[in-house]
N, C-alpha and C. Protein backbone atom coordinates (compact mmCIF):
# COMPACT_ATOMS: atom_id res chain seq x y z
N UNK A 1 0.84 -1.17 0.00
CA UNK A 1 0.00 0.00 0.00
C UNK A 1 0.89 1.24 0.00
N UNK A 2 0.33 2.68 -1.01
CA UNK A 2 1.78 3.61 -1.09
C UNK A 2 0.32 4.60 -0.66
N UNK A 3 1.07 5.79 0.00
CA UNK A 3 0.08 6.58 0.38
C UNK A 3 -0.32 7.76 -1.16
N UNK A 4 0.61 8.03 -1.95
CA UNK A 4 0.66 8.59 -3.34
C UNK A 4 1.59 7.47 -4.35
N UNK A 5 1.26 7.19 -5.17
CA UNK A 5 1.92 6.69 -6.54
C UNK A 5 3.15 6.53 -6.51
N UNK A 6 4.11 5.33 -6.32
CA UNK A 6 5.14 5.24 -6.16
C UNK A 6 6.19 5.38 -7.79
N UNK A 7 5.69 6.19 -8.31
CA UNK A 7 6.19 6.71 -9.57
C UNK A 7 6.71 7.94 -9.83
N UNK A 8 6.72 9.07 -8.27
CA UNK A 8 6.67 9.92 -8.05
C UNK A 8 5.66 10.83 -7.39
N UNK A 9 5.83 12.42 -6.94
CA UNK A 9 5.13 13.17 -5.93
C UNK A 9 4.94 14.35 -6.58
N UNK A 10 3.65 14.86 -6.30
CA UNK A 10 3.78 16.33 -6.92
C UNK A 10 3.24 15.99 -8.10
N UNK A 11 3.77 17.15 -9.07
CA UNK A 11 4.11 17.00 -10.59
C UNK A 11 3.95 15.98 -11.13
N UNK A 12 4.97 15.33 -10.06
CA UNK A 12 5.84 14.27 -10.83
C UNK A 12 5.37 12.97 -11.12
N UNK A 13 3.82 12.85 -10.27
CA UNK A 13 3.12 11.21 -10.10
C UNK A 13 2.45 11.27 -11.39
N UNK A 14 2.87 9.82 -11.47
CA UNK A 14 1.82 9.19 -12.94
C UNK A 14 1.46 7.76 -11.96
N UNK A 15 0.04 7.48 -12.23
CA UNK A 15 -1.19 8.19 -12.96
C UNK A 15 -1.40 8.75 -12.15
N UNK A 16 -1.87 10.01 -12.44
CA UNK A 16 -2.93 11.27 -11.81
C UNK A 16 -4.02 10.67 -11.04
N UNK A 17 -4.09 10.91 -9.64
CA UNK A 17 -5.04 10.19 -8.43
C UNK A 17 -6.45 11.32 -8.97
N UNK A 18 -7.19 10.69 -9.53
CA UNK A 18 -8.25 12.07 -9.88
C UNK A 18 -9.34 10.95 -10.11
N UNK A 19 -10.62 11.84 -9.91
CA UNK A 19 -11.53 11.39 -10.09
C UNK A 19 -12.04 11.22 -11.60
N UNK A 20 -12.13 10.01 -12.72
CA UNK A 20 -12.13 10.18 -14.10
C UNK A 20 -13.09 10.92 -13.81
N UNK A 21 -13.17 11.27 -15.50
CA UNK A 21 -14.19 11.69 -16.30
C UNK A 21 -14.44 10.93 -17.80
N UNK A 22 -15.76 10.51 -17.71
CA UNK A 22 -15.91 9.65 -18.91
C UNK A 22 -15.82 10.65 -20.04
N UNK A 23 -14.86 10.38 -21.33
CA UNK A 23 -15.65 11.31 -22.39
C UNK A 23 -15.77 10.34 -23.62
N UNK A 24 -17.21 11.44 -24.19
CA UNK A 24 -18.03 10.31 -25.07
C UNK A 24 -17.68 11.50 -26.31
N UNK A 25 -16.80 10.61 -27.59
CA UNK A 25 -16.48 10.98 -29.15
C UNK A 25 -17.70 11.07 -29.71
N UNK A 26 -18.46 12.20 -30.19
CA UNK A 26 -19.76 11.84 -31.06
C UNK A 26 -19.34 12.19 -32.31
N UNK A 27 -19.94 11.64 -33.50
CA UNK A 27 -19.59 11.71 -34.70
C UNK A 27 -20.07 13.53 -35.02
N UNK A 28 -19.83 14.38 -35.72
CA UNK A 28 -19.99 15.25 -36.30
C UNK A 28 -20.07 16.45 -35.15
N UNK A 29 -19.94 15.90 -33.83
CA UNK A 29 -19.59 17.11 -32.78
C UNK A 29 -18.79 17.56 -32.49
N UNK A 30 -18.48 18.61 -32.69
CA UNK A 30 -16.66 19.16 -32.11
C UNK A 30 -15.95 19.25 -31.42
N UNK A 31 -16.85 19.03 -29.95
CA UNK A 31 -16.46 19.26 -28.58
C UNK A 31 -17.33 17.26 -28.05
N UNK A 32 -16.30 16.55 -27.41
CA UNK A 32 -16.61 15.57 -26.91
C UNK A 32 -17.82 15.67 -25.47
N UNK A 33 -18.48 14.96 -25.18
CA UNK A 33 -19.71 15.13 -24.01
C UNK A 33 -18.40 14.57 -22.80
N UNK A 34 -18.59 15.36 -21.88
CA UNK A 34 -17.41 15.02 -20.81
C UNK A 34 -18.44 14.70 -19.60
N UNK A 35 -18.57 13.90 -18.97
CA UNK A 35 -19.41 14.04 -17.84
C UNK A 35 -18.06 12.87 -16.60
N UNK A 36 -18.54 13.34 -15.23
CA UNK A 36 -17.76 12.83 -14.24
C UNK A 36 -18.42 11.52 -14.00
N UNK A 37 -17.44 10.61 -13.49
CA UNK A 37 -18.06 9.19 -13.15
C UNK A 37 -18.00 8.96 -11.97
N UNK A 38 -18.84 8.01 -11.33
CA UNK A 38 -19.82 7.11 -12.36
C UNK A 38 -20.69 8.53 -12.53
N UNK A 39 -21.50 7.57 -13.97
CA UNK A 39 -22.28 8.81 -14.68
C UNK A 39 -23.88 8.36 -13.62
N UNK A 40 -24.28 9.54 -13.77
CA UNK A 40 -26.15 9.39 -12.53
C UNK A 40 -26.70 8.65 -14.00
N UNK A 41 -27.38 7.97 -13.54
CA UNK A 41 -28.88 7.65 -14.23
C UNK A 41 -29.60 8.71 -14.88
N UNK A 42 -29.50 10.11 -14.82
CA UNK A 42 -30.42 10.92 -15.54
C UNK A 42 -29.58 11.58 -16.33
N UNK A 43 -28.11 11.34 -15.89
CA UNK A 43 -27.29 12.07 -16.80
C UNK A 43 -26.94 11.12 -18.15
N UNK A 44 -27.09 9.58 -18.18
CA UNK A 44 -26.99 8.53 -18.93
C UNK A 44 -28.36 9.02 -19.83
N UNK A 45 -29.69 8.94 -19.34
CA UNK A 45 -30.76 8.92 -19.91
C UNK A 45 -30.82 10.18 -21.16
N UNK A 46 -30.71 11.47 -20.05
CA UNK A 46 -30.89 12.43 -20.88
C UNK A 46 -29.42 13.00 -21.97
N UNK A 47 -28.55 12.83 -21.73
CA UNK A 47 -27.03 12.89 -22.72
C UNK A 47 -26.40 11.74 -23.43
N UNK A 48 -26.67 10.70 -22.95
CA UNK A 48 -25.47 9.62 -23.44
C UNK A 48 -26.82 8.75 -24.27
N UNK A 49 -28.11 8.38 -23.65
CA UNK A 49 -29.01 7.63 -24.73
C UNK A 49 -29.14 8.12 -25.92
N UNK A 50 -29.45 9.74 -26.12
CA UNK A 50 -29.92 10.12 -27.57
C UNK A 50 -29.10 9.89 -28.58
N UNK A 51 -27.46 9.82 -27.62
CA UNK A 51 -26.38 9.84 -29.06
C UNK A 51 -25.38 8.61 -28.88
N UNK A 52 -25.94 7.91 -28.51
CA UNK A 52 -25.51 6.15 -28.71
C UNK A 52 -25.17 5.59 -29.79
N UNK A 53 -25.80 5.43 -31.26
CA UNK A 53 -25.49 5.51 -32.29
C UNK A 53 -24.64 6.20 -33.08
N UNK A 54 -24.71 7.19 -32.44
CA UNK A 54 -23.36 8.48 -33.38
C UNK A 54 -22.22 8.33 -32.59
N UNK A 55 -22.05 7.74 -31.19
CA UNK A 55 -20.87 7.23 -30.60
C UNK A 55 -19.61 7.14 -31.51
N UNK A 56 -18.20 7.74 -31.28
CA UNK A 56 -17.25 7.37 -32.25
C UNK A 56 -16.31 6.63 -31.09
N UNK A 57 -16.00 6.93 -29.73
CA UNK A 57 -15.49 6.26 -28.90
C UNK A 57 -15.96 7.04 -27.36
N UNK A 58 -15.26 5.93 -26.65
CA UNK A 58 -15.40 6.35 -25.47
C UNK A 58 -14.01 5.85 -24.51
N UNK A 59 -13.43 7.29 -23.92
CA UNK A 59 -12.29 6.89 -22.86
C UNK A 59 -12.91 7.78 -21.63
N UNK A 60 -11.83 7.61 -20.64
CA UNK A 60 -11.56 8.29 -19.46
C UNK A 60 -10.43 9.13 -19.71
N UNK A 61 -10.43 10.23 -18.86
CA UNK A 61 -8.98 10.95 -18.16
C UNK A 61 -9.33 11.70 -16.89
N UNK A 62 -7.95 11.62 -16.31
CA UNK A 62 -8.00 11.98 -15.26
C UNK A 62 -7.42 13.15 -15.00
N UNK A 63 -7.91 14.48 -14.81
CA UNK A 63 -7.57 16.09 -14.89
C UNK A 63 -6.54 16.18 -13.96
N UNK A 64 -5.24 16.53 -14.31
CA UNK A 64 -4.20 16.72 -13.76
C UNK A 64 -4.41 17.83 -12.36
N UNK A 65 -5.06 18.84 -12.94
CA UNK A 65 -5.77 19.91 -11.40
C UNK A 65 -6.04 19.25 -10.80
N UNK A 66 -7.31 18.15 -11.01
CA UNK A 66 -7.52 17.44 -9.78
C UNK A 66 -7.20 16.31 -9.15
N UNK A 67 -6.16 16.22 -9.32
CA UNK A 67 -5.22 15.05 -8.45
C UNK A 67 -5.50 15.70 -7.37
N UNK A 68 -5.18 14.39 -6.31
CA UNK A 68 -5.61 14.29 -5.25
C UNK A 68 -4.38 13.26 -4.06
């Protein structure tokens, strides 16, 4: 058990202790749908159902600010 990332401190830790954020690639949108995880149930329903089909991918990252 390491209390921070034994890869380094600061700066310097990889991976970034952060809370993801899912982001969803939609085809013909310019800006990816970023929402924090886990995603709520109403945030799935009302953002991520309508554009399921136009999906081009889906990752995580973890915002370097908010390491933790």
């Amino acid at each position: 058990m390491a209390h921070q990332t034994m890869f380094g401190l600061g700066e310097n830790a990889y991976p970034v202790l952060a809370s993801p954020k899912a982001v969803f690639t939609i085809k013909g949108k310019e800006q990816p749908l970023t929402l924090s995880h886990p995603i709520s149930k109403q945030a799935w329903t009302s953002q991520v159902m309508p554009v399921l089909s136009s999906l081009e991918s889906i990752g995580y990252h973890y915002p370097e600010e908010e390491d933790i």
